[in-house]
C-alpha atoms as a PDB file:
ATOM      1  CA  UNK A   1     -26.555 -11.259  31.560  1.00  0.00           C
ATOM      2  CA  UNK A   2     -27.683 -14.220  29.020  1.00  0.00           C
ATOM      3  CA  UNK A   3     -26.855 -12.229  26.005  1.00  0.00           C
ATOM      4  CA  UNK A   4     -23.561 -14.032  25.207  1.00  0.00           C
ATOM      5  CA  UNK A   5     -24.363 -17.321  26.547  1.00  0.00           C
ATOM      6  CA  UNK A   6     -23.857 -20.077  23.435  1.00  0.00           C
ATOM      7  CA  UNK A   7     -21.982 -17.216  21.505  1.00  0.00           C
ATOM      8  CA  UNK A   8     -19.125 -17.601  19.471  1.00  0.00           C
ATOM      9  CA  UNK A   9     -16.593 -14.470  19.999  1.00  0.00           C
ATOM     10  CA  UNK A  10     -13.691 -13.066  18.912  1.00  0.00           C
ATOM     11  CA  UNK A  11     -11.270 -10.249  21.079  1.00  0.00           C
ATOM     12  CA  UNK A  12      -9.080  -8.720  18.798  1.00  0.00           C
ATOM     13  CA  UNK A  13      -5.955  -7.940  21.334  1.00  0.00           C
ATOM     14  CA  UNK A  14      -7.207 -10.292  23.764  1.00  0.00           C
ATOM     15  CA  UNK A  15      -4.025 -11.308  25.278  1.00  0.00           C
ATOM     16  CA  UNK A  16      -3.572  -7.429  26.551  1.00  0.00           C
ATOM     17  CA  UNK A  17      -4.475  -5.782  29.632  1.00  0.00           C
ATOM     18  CA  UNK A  18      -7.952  -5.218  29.280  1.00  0.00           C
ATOM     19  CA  UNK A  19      -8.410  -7.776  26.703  1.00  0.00           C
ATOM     20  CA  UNK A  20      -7.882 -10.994  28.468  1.00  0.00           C
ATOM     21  CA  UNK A  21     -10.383  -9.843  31.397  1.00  0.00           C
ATOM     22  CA  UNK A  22     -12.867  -9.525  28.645  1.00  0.00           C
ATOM     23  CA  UNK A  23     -12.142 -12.754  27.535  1.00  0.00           C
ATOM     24  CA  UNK A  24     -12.869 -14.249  31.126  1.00  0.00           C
ATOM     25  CA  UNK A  25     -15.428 -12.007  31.622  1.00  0.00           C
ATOM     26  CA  UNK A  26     -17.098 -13.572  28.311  1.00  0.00           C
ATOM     27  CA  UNK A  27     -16.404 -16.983  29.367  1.00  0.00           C
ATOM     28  CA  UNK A  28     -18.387 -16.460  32.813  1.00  0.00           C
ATOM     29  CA  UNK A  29     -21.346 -15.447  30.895  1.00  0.00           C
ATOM     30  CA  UNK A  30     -21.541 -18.834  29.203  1.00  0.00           C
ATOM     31  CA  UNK A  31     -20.141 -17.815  25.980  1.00  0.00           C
ATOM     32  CA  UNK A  32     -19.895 -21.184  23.567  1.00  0.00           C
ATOM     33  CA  UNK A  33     -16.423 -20.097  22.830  1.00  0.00           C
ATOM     34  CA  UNK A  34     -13.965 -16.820  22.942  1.00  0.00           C
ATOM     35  CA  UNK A  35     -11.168 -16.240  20.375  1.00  0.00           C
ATOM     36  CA  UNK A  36      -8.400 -14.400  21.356  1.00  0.00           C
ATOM     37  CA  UNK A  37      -6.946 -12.993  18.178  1.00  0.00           C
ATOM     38  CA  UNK A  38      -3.352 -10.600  19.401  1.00  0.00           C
ATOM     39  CA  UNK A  39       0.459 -10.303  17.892  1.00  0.00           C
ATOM     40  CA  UNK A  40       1.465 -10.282  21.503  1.00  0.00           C
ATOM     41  CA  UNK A  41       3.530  -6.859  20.229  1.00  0.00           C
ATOM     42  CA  UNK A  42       2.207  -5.543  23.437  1.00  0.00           C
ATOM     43  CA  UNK A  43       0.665  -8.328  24.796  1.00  0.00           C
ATOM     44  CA  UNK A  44       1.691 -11.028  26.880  1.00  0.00           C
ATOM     45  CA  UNK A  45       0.153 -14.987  26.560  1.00  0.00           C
ATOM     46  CA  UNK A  46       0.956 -14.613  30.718  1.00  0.00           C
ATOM     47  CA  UNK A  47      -1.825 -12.788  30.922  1.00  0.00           C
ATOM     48  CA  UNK A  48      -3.919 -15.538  29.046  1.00  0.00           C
ATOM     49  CA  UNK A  49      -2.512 -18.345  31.613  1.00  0.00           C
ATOM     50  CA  UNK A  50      -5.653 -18.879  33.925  1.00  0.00           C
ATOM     51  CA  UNK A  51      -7.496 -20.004  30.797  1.00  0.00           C
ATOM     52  CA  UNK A  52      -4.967 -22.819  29.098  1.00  0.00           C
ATOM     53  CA  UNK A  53      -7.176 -25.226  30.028  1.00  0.00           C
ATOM     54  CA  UNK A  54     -10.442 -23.894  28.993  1.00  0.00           C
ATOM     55  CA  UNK A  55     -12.017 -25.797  26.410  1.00  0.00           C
ATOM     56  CA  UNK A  56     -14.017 -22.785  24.877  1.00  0.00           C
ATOM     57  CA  UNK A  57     -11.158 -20.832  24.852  1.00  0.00           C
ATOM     58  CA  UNK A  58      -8.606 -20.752  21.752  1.00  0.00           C
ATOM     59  CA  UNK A  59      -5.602 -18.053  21.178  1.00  0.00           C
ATOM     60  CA  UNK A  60      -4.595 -17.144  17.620  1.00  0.00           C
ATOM     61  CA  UNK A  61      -1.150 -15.565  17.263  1.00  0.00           C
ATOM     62  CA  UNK A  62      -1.968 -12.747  14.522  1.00  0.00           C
ATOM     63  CA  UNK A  63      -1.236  -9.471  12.870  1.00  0.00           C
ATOM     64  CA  UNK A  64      -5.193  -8.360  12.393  1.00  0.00           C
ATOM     65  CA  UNK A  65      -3.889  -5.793   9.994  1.00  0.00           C
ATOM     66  CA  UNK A  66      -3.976  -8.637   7.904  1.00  0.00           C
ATOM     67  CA  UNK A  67      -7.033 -10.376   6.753  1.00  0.00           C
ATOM     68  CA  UNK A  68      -8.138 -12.520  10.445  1.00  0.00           C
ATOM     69  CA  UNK A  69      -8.116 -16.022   9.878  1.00  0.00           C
ATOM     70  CA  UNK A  70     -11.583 -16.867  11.702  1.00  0.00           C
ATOM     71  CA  UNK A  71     -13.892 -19.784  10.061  1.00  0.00           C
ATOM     72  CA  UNK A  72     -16.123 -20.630  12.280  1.00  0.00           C
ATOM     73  CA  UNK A  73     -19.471 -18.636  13.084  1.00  0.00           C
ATOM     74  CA  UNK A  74     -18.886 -15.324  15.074  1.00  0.00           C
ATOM     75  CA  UNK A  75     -21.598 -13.628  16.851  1.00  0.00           C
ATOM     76  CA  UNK A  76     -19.786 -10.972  18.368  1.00  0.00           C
ATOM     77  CA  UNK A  77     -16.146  -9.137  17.197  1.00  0.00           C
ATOM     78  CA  UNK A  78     -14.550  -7.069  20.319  1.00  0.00           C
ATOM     79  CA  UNK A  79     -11.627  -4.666  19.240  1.00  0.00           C
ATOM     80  CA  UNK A  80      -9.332  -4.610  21.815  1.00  0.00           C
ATOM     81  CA  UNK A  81      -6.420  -4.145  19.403  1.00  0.00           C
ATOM     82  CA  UNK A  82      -3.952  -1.155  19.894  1.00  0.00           C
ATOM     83  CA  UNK A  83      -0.547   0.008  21.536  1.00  0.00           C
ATOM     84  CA  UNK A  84      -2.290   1.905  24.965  1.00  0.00           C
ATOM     85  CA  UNK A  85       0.460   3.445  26.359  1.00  0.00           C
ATOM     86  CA  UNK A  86       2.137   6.597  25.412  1.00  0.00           C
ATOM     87  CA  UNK A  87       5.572   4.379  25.864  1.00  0.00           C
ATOM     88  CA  UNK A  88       4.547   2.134  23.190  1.00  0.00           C
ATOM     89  CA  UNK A  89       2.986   4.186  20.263  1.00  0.00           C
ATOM     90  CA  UNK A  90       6.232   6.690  20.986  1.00  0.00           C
ATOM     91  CA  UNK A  91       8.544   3.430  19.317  1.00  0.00           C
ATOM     92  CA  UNK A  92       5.561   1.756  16.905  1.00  0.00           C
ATOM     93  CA  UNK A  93       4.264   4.937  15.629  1.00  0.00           C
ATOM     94  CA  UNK A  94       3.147   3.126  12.631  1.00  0.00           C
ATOM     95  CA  UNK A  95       2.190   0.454  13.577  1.00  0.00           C
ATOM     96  CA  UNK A  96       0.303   2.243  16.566  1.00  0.00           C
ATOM     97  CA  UNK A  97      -1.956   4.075  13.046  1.00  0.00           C
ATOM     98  CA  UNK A  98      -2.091   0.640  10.763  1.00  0.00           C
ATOM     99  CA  UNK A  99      -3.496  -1.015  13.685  1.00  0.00           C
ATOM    100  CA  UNK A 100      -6.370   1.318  14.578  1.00  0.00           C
ATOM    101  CA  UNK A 101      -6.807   1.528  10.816  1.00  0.00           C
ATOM    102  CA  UNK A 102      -6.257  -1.478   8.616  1.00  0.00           C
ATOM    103  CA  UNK A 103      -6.548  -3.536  11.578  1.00  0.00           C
ATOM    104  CA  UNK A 104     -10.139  -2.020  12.479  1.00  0.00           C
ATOM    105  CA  UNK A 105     -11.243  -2.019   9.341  1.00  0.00           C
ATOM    106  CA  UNK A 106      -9.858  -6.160   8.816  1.00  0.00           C
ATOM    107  CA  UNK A 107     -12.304  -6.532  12.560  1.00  0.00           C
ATOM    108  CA  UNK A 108     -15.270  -4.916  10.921  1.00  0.00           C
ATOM    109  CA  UNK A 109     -14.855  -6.642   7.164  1.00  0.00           C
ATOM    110  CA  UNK A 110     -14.771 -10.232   9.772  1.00  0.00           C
ATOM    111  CA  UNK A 111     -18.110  -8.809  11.287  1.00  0.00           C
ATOM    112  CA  UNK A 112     -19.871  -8.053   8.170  1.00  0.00           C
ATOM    113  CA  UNK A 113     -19.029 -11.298   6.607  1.00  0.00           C
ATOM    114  CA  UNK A 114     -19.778 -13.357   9.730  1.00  0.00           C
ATOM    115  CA  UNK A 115     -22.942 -10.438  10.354  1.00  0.00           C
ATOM    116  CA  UNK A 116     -21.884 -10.194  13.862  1.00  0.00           C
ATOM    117  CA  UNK A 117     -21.568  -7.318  15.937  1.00  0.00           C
ATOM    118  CA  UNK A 118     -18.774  -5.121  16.052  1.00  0.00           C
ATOM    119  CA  UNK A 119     -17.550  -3.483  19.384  1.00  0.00           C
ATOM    120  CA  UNK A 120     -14.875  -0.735  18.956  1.00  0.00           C
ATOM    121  CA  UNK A 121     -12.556   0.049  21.837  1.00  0.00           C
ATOM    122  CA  UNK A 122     -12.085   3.711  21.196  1.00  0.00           C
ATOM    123  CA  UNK A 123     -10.609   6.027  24.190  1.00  0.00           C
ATOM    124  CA  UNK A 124     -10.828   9.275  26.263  1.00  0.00           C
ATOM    125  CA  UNK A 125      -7.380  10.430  24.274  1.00  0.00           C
ATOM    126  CA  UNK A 126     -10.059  11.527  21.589  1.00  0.00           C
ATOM    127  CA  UNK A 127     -11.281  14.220  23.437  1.00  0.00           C
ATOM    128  CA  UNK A 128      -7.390  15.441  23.371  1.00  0.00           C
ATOM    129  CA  UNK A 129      -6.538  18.452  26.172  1.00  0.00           C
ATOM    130  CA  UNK A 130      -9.957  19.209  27.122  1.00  0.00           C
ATOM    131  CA  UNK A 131     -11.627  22.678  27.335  1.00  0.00           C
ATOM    132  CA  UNK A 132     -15.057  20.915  28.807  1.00  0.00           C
ATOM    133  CA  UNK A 133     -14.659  18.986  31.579  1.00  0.00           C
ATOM    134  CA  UNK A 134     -15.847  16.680  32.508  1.00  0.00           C
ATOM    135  CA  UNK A 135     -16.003  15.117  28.971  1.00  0.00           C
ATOM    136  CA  UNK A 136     -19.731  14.177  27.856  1.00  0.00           C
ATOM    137  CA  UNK A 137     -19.866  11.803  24.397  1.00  0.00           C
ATOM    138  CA  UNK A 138     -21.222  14.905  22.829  1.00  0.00           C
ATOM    139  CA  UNK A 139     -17.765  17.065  22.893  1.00  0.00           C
ATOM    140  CA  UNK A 140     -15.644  16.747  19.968  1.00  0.00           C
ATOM    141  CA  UNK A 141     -12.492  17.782  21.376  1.00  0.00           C
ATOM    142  CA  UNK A 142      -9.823  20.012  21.635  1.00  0.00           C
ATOM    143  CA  UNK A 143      -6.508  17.788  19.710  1.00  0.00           C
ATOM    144  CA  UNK A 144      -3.605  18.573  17.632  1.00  0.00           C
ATOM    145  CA  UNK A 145      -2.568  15.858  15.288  1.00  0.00           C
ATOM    146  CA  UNK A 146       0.567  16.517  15.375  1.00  0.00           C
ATOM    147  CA  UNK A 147       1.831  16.282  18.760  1.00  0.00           C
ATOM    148  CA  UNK A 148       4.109  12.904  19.330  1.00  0.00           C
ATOM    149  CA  UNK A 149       1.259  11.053  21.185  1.00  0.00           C
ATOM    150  CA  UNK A 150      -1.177  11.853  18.588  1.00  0.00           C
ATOM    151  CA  UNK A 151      -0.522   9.114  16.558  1.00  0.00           C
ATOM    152  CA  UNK A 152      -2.858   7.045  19.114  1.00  0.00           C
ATOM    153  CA  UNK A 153      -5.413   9.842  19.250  1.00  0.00           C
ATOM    154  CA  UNK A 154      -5.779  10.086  15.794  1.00  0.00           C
ATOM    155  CA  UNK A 155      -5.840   6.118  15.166  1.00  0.00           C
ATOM    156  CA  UNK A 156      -9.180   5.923  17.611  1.00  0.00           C
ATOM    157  CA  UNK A 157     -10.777   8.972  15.932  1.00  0.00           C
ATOM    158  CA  UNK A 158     -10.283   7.425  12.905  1.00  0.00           C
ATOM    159  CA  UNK A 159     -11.722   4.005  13.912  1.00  0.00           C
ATOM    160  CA  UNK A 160     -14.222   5.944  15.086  1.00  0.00           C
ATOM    161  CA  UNK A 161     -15.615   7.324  11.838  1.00  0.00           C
ATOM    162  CA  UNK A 162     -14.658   3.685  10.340  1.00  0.00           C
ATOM    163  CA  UNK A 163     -16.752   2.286  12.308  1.00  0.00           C
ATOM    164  CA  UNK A 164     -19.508   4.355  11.779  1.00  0.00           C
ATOM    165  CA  UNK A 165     -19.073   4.486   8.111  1.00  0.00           C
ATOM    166  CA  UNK A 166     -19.841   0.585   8.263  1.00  0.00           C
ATOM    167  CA  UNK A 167     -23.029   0.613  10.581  1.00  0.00           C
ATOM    168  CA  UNK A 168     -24.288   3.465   8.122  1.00  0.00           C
ATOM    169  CA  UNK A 169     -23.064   2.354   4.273  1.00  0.00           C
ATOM    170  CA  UNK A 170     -22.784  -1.484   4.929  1.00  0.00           C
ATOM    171  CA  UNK A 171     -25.655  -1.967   8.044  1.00  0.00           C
ATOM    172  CA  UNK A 172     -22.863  -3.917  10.544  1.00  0.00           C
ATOM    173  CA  UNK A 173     -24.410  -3.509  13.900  1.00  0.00           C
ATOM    174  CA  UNK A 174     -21.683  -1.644  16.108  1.00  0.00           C
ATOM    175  CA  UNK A 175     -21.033  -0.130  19.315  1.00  0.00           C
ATOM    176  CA  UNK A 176     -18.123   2.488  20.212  1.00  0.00           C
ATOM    177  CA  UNK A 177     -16.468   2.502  24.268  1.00  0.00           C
ATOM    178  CA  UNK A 178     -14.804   5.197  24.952  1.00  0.00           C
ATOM    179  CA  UNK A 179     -12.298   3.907  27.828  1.00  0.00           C
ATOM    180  CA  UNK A 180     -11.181   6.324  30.412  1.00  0.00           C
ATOM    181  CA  UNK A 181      -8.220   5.120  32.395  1.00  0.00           C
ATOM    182  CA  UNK A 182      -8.177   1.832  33.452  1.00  0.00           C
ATOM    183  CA  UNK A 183      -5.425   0.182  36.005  1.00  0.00           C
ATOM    184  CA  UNK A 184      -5.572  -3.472  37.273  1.00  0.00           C
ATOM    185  CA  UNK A 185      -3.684  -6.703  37.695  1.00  0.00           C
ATOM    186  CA  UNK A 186      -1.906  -7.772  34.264  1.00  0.00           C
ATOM    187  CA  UNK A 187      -0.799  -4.209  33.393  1.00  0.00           C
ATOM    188  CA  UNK A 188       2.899  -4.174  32.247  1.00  0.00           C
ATOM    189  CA  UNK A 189       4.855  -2.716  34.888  1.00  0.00           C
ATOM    190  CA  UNK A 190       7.163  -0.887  32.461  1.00  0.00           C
ATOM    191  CA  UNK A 191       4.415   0.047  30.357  1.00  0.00           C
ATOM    192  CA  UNK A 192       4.512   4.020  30.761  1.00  0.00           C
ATOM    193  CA  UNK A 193       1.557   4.375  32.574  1.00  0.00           C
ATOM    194  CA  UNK A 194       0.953   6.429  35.527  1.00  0.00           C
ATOM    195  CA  UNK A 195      -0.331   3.149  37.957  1.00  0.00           C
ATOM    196  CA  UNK A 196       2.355   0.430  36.972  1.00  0.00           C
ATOM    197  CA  UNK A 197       5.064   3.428  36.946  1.00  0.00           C
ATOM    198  CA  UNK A 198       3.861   4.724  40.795  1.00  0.00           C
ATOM    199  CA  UNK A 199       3.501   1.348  42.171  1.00  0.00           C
ATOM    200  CA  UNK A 200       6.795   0.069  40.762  1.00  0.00           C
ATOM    201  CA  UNK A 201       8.603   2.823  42.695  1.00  0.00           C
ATOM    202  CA  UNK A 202       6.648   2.175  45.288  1.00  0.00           C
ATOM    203  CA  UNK A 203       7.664  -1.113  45.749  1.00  0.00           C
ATOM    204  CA  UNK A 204      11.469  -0.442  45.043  1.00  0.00           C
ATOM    205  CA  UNK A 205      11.866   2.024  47.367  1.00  0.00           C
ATOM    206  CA  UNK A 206      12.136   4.689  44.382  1.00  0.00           C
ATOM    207  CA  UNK A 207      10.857   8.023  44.406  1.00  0.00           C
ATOM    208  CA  UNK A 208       8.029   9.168  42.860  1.00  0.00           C
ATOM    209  CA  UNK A 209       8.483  10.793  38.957  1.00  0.00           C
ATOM    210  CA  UNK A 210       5.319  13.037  38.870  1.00  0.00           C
ATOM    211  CA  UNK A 211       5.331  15.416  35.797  1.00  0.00           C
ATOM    212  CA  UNK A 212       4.323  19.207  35.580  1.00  0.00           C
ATOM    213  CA  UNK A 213       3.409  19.957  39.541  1.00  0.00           C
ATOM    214  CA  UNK A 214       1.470  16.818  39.433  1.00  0.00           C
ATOM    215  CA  UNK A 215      -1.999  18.795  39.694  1.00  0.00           C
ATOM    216  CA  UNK A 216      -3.246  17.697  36.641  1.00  0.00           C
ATOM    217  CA  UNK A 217      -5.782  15.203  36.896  1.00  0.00           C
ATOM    218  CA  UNK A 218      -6.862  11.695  35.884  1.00  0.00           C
ATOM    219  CA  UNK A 219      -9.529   9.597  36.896  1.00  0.00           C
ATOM    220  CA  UNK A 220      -9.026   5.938  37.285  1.00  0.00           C
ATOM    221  CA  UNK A 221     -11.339   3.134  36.666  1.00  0.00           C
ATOM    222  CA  UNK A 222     -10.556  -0.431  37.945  1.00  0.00           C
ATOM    223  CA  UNK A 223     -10.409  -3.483  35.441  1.00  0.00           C
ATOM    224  CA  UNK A 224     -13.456  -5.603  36.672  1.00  0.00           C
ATOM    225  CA  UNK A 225     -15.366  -2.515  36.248  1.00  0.00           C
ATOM    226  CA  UNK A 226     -14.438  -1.302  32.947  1.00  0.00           C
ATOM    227  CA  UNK A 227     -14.992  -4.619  31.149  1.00  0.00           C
ATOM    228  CA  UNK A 228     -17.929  -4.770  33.113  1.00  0.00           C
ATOM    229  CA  UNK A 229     -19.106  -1.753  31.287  1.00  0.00           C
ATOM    230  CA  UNK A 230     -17.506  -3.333  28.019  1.00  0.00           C
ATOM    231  CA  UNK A 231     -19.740  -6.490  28.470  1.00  0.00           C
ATOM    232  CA  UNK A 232     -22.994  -4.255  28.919  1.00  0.00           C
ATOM    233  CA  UNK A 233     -22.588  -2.331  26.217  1.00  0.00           C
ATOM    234  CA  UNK A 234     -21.958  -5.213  23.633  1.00  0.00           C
ATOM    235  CA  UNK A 235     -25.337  -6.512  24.884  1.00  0.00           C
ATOM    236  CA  UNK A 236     -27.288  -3.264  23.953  1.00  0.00           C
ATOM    237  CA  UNK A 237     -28.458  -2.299  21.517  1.00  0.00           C
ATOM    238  CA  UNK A 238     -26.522   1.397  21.506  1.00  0.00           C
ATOM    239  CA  UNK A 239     -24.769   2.543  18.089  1.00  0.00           C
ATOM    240  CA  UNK A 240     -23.414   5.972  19.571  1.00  0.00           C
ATOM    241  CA  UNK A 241     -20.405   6.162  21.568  1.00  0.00           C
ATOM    242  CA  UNK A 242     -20.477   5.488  25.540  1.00  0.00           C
ATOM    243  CA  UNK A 243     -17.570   6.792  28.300  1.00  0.00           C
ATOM    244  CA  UNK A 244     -16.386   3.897  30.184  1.00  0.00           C
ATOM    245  CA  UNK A 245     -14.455   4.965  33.338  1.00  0.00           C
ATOM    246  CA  UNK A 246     -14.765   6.501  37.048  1.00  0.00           C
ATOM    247  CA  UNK A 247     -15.404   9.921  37.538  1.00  0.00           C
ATOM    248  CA  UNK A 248     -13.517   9.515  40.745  1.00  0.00           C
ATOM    249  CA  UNK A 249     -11.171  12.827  39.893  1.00  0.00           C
ATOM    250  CA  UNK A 250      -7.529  12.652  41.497  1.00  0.00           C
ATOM    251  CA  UNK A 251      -4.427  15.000  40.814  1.00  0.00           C
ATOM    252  CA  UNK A 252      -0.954  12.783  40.334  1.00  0.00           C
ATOM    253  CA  UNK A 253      -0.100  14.517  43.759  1.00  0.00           C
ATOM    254  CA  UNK A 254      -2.942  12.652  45.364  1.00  0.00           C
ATOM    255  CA  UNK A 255      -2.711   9.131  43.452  1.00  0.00           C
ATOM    256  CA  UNK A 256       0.967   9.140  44.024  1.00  0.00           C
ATOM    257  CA  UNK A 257      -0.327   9.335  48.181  1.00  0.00           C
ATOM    258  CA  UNK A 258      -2.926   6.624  47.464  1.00  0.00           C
ATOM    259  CA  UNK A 259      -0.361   4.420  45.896  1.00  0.00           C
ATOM    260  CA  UNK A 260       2.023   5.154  48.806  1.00  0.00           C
ATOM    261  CA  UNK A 261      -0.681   4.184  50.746  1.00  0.00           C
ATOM    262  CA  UNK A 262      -1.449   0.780  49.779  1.00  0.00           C
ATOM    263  CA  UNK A 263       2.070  -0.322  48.426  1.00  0.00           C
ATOM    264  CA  UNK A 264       3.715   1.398  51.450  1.00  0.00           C
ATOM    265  CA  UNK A 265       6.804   2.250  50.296  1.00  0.00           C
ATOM    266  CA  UNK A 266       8.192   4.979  47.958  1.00  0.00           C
ATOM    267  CA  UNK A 267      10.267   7.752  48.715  1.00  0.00           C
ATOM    268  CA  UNK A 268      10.256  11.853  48.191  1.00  0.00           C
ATOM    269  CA  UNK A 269       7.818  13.070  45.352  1.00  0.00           C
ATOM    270  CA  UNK A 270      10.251  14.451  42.563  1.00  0.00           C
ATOM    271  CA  UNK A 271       9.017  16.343  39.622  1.00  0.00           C
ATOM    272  CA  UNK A 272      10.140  16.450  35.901  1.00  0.00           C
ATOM    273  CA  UNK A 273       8.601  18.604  32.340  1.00  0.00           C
ATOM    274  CA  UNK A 274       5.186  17.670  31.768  1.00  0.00           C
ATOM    275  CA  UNK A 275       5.541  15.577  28.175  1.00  0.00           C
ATOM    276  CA  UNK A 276       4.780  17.302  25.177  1.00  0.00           C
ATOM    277  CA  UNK A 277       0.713  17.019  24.718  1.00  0.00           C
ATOM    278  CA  UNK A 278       0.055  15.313  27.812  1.00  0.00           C
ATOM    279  CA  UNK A 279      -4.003  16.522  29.149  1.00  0.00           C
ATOM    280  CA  UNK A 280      -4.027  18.553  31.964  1.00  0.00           C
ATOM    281  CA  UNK A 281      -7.669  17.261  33.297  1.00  0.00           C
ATOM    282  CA  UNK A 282      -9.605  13.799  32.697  1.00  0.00           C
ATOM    283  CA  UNK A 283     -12.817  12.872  33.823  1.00  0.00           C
ATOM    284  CA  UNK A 284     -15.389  10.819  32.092  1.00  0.00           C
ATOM    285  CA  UNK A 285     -19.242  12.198  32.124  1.00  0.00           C
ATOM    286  CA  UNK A 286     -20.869   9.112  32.753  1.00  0.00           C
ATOM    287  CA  UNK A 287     -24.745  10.215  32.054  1.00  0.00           C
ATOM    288  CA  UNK A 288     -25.482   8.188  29.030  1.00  0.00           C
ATOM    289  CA  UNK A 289     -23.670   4.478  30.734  1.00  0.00           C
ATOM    290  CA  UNK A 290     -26.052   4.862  33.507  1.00  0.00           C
ATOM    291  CA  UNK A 291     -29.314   5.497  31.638  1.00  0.00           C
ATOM    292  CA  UNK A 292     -28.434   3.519  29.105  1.00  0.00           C
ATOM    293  CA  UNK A 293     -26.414   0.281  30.144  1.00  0.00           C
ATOM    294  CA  UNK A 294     -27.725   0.589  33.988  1.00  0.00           C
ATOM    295  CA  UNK A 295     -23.405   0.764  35.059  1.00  0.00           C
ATOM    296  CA  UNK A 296     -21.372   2.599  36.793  1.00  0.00           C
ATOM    297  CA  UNK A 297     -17.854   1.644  38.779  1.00  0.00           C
ATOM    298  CA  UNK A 298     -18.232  -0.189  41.890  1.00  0.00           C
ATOM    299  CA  UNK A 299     -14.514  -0.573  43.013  1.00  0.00           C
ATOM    300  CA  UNK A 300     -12.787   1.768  45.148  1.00  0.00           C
ATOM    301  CA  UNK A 301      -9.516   3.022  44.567  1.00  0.00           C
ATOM    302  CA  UNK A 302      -8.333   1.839  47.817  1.00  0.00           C
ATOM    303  CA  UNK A 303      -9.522  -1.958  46.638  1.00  0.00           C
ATOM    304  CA  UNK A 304      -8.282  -1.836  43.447  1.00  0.00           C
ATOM    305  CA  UNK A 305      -5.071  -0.533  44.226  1.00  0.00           C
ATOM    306  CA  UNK A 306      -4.686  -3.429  46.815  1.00  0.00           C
ATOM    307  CA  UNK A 307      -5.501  -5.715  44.555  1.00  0.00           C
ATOM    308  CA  UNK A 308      -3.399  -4.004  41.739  1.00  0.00           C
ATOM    309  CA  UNK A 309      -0.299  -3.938  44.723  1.00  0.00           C
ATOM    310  CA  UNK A 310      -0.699  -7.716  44.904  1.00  0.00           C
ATOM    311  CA  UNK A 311      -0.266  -8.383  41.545  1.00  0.00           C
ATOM    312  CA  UNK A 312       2.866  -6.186  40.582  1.00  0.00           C
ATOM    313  CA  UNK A 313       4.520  -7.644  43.968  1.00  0.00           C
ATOM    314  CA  UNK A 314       4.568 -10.572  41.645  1.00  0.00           C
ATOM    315  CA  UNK A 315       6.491  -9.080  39.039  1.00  0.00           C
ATOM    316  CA  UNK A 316       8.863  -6.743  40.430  1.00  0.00           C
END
């Protein structure tokens, strides 16, 4: 892909989880130089580590719900900005809003005055509890804005029209991912989500906290993949919102086996109430990122859990 060779680019919360893989990912394509713009409230300049001494590479400690102190040419804005886990946006429930608002509208105001294109990093918590499944782009939803967790929801949906207000009133060129869950190396083990949670008891010797009776589903797309997708989708020349993730379906009952599986360890499977709002079934339909972007997930669960294992045996 030659698309971002001799680009200048900027990843709003590039030193996150799925942010700083973009940013290497961007770097491998020849990019003339990546910005990682991130408040490090949830991210982590760890993650960022492998690329101190890349010369194209430059990290700006910022609040982007503030105006984003860029100067240079920018040919492409990625916003990778926002609390992703429901154990963050349930203590910065503000902030978790402000930055999918003022900060995505700061990221698209950046675009427009650089004319650069604008890549929004929506998510599959639009589609709320779903009655279709799986989820095609074309299903609005079935959410409650009120539920605790919605204040994440509701922040995407609104970047959402944002950004779509701004390729129609103000002619920025912009593309929307929709990111299903995504797991991977760099995640914060205490983060709240199902794979650092599982493979942290895992590890420990802990048993497994599955909520509800663990047959509600997820389906979970590995990191290389997903900003694999990201990368392809920046390149094209698609305005309407694409599903990122891997249709691969799995109940918590099973993942909680697979992670057993490759972390061996873990003890007896223990349940507790399923949270308030939490989906009962997630599965990306991923029609329009093959016709459209020629992708789909190439990573197995099995390899990216090892891989995934590795890394948290690090950290624990």
């Amino acid at each position: 892909m030659n698309t971002y060779r001799g680009k200048r680019i900027v990843v709003l919360g590039g030193a996150g989880f799925v942010g700083s893989h973009l940013c290497e990912r961007l770097l491998a394509a020849d990019a003339e130089a990546v910005t990682a713009v991130d408040n490090l409230a949830t991210g982590d300049e760890r993650n960022l580590v492998g690329l101190k001494n890349e010369a194209r590479f430059d990290f700006v400690k910022h609040d982007i719900c503030a105006p984003i102190p860029v100067r240079s040419p920018v040919d492409f804005v990625f916003n990778l900005a926002s609390p992703a886990s429901p154990a963050d946006y349930a203590v910065l429930w503000l902030e978790t809003m402000r930055t999918g608002s003022e900060g995505t509208l700061r990221g698209l105001e950046l675009a427009q005055e650089k004319k650069a294109i604008f890549l929004q990093a929506s998510t599959s918590e639009i589609y709320g509890d779903p009655l279709v499944h799986p989820q095609p782009e074309s299903y609005s939803g079935n959410v409650d804005p009120t539920r605790p967790r919605s204040v994440y929801d509701e922040a995407k949906r609104y970047g959402e029209a944002l950004v779509s207000a701004f390729r129609r009133s103000r002619g920025v060129s912009t593309r929307i991912v929709r990111i299903f869950n995504t797991y991977g190396p760099r995640m914060r083990l205490n983060d709240g989500r199902v794979v650092p949670a599982f493979v942290g008891q895992a590890l420990r010797g802990e048993d497994f906290t599955v909520f509800g009776d663990g047959k509600q589903t997820r389906s979970f797309c590995y990191v290389d993949d997903m900003v694999e997708g990201i990368a392809r989708l920046g390149a094209s020349d698609v305005a309407d919102p694409v599903n990122i993730g891997n249709p691969d379906e799995r109940t918590m009952l099973e993942f909680a086996e697979a992670v057993r599986a490759a972390a061996g360890g873990g003890g007896k499977i223990v349940h507790q109430p399923l949270p308030e709002g939490d989906p009962k079934q997630r599965k990306p339909d991923i029609t329009r990122a093959k016709a459209l972007l020629g992708w789909e997930p190439k990573v197995s669960l099995v390899d990216g859990l090892a891989k995934t294992v590795a890394f948290f045996k690090t950290r624990v």
